[in-house]
N, C-alpha and C. Protein backbone atom coordinates (compact mmCIF):
# COMPACT_ATOMS: atom_id res chain seq x y z
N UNK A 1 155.67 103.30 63.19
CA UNK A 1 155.28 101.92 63.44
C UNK A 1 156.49 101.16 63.97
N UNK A 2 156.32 100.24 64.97
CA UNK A 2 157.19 99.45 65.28
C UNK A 2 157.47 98.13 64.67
N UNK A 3 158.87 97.61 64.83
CA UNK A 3 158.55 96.40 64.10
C UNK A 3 159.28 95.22 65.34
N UNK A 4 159.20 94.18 65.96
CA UNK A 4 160.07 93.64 66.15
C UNK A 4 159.94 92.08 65.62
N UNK A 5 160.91 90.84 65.99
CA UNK A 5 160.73 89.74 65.65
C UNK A 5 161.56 89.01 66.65
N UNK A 6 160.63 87.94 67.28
CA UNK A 6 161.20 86.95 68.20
C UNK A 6 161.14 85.42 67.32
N UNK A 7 161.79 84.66 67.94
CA UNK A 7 162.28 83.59 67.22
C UNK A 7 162.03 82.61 68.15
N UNK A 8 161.12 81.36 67.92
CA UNK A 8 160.79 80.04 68.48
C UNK A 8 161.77 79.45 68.97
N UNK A 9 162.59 78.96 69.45
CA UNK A 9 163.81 77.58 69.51
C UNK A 9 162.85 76.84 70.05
N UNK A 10 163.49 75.53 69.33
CA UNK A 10 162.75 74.55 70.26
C UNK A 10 164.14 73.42 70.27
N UNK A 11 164.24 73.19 71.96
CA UNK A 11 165.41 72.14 72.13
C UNK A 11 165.32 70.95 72.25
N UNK A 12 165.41 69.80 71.50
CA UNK A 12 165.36 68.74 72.03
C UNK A 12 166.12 67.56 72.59
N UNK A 13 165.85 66.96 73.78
CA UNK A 13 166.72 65.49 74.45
C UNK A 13 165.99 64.11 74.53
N UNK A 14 166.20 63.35 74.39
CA UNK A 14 165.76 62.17 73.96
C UNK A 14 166.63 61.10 74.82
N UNK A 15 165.68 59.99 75.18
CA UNK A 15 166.52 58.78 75.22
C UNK A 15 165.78 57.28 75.31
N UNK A 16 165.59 56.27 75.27
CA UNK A 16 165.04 55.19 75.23
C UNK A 16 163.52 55.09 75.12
N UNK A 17 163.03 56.22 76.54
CA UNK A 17 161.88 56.22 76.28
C UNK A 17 161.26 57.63 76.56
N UNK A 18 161.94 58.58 76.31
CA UNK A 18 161.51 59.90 76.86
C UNK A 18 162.01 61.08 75.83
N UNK A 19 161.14 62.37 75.35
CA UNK A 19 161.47 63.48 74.84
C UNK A 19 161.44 64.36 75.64
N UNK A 20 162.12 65.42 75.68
CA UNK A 20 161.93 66.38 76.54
C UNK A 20 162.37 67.45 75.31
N UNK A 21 161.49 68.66 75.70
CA UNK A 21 161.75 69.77 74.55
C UNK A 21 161.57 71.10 75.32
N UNK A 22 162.60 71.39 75.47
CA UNK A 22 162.76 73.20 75.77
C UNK A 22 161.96 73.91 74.45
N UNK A 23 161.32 74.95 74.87
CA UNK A 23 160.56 76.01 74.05
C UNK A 23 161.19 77.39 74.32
N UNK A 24 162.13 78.17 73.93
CA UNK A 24 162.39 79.76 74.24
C UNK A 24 162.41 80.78 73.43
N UNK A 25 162.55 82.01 73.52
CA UNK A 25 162.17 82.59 72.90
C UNK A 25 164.18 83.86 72.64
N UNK A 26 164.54 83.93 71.23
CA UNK A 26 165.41 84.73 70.97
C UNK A 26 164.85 85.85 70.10
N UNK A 27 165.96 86.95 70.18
CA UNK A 27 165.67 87.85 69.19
C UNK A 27 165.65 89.22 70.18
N UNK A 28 165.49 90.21 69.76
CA UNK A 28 166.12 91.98 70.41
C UNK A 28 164.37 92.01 70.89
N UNK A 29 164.99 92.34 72.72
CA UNK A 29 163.76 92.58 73.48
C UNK A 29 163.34 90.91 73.54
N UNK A 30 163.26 90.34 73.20
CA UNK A 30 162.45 88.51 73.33
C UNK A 30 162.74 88.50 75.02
N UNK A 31 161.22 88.59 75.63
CA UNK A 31 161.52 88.25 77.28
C UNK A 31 161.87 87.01 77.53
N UNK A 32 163.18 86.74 78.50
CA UNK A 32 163.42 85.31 79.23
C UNK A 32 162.23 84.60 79.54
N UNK A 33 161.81 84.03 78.80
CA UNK A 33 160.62 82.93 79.17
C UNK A 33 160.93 81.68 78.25
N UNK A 34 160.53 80.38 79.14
CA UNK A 34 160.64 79.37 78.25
C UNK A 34 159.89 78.32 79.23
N UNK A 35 159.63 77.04 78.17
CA UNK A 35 158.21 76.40 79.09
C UNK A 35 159.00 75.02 78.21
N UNK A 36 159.12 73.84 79.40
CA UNK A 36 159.12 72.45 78.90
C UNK A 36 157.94 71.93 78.39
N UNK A 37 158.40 70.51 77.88
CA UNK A 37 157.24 69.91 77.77
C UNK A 37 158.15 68.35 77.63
N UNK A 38 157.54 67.57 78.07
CA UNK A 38 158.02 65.91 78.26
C UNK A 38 156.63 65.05 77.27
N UNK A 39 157.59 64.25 76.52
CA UNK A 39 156.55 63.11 76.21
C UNK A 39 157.20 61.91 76.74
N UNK A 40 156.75 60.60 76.66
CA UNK A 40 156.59 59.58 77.37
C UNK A 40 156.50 58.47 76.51
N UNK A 41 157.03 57.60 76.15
CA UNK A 41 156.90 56.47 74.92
C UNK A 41 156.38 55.31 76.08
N UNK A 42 155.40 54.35 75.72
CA UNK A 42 154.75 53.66 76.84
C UNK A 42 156.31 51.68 76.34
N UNK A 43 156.79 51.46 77.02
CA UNK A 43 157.41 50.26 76.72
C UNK A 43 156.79 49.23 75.45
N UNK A 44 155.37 49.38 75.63
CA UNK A 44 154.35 48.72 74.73
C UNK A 44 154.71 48.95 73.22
N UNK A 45 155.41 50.76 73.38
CA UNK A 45 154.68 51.26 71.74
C UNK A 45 156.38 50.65 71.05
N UNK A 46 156.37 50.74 70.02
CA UNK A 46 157.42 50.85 68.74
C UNK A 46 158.16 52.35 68.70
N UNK A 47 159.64 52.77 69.04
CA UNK A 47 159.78 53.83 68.67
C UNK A 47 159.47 54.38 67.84
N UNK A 48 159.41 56.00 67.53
CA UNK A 48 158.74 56.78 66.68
C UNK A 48 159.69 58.18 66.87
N UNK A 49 160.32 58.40 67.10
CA UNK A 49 161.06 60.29 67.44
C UNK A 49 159.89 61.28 67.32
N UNK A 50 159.62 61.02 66.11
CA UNK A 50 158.43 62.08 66.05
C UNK A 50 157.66 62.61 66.40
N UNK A 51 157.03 61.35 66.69
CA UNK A 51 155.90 61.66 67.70
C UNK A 51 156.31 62.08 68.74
N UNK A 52 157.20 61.53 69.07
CA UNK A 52 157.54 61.88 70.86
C UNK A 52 157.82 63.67 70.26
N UNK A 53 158.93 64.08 69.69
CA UNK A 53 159.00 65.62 69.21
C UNK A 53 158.06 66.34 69.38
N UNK A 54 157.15 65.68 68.52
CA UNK A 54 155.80 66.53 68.03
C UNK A 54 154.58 67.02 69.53
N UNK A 55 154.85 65.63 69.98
CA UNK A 55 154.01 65.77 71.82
C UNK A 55 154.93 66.86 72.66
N UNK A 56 156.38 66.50 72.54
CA UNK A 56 157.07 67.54 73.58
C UNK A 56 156.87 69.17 73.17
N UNK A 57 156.91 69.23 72.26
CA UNK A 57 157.21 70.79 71.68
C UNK A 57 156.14 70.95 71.61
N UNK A 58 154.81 70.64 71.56
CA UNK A 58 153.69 71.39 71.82
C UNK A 58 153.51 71.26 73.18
N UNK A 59 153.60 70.52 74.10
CA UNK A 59 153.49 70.54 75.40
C UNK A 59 154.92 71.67 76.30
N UNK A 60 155.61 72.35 75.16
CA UNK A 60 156.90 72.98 75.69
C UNK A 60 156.22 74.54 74.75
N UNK A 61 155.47 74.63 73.97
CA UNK A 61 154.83 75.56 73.70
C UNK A 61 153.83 76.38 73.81
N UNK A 62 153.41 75.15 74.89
CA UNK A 62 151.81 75.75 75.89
C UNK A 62 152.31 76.13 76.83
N UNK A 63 153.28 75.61 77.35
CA UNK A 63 154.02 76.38 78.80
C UNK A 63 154.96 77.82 78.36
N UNK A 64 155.66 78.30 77.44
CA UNK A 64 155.67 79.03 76.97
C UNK A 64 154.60 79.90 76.64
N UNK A 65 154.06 79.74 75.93
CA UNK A 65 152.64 80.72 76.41
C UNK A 65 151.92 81.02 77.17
N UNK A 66 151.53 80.34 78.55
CA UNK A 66 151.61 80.54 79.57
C UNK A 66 152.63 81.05 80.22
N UNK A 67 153.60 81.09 80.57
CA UNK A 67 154.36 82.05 81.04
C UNK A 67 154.34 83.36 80.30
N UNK A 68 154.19 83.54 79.06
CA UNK A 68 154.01 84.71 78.34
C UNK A 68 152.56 85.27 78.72
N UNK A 69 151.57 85.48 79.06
CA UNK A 69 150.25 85.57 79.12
C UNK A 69 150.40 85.84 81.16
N UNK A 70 151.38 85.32 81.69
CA UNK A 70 150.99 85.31 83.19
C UNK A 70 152.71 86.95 83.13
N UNK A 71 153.25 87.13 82.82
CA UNK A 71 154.17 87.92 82.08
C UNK A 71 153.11 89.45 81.76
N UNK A 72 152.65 89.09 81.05
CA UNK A 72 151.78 90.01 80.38
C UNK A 72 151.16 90.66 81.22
N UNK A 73 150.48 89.97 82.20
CA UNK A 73 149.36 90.16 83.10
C UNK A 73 150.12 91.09 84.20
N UNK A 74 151.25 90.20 84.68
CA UNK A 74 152.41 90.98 85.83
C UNK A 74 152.50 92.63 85.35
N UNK A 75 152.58 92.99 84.07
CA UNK A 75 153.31 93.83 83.16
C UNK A 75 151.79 94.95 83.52
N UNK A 76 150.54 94.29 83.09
CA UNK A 76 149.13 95.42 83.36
C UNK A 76 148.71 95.54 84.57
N UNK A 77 149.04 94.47 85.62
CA UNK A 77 148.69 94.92 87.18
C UNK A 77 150.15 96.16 87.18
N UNK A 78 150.91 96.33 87.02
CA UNK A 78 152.04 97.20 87.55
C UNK A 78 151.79 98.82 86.99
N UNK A 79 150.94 98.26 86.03
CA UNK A 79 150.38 99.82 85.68
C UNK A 79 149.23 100.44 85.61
N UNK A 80 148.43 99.30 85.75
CA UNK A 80 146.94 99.55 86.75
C UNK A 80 146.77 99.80 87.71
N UNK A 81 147.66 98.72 88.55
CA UNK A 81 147.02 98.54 90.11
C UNK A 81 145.78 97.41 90.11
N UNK A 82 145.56 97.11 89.35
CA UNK A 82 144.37 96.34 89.35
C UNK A 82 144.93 94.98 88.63
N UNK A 83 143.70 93.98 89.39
CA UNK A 83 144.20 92.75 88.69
C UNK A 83 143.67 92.31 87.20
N UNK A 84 144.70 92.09 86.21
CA UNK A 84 144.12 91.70 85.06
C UNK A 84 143.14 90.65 84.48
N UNK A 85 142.32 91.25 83.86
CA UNK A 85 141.27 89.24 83.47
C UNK A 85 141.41 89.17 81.94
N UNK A 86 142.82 88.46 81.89
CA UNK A 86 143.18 87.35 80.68
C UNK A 86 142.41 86.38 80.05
N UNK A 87 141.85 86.70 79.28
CA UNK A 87 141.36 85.10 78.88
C UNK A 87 142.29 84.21 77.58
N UNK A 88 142.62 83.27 78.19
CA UNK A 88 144.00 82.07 77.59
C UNK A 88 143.03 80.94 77.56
């Protein structure tokens, strides 16, 4: 049986009115993939970090999985020949 383990990072930058959060992936074998995600504080709202966090890193974790899943797909056309049907 195999075992391995990859590891989430999630990076975050911030400033007045903006989060931005890197999503990547570490750990032995973990493929180079990583997916942003931006949130947006409207001038209107009351800061919050959190929220803004909580919006970026899931919006930096769907792109990460998407690239993992379009990855995947690259990986079964190369040994098919045929095109893969993913459902994400």
């Amino acid at each position: 049986m195999m075992h391995n383990h990859w590891i989430v990072d999630l990076n975050f930058e911030e400033d007045d009115t903006r989060t931005t959060c890197t999503a990547s992936l570490s750990g032995f074998s973990a493929p180079g993939v990583q997916g942003t995600g931006t949130a947006r504080r409207s001038p209107d709202d009351s800061p919050d970090s959190v929220i803004g966090e909580e919006l970026a890193a899931a919006r930096a974790c769907s792109q990460l999985a998407h690239a993992l899943v379009d990855r995947a797909a690259t990986g079964i056309e190369s040994h098919t020949h045929e095109q893969p049907r993913l459902i994400f």
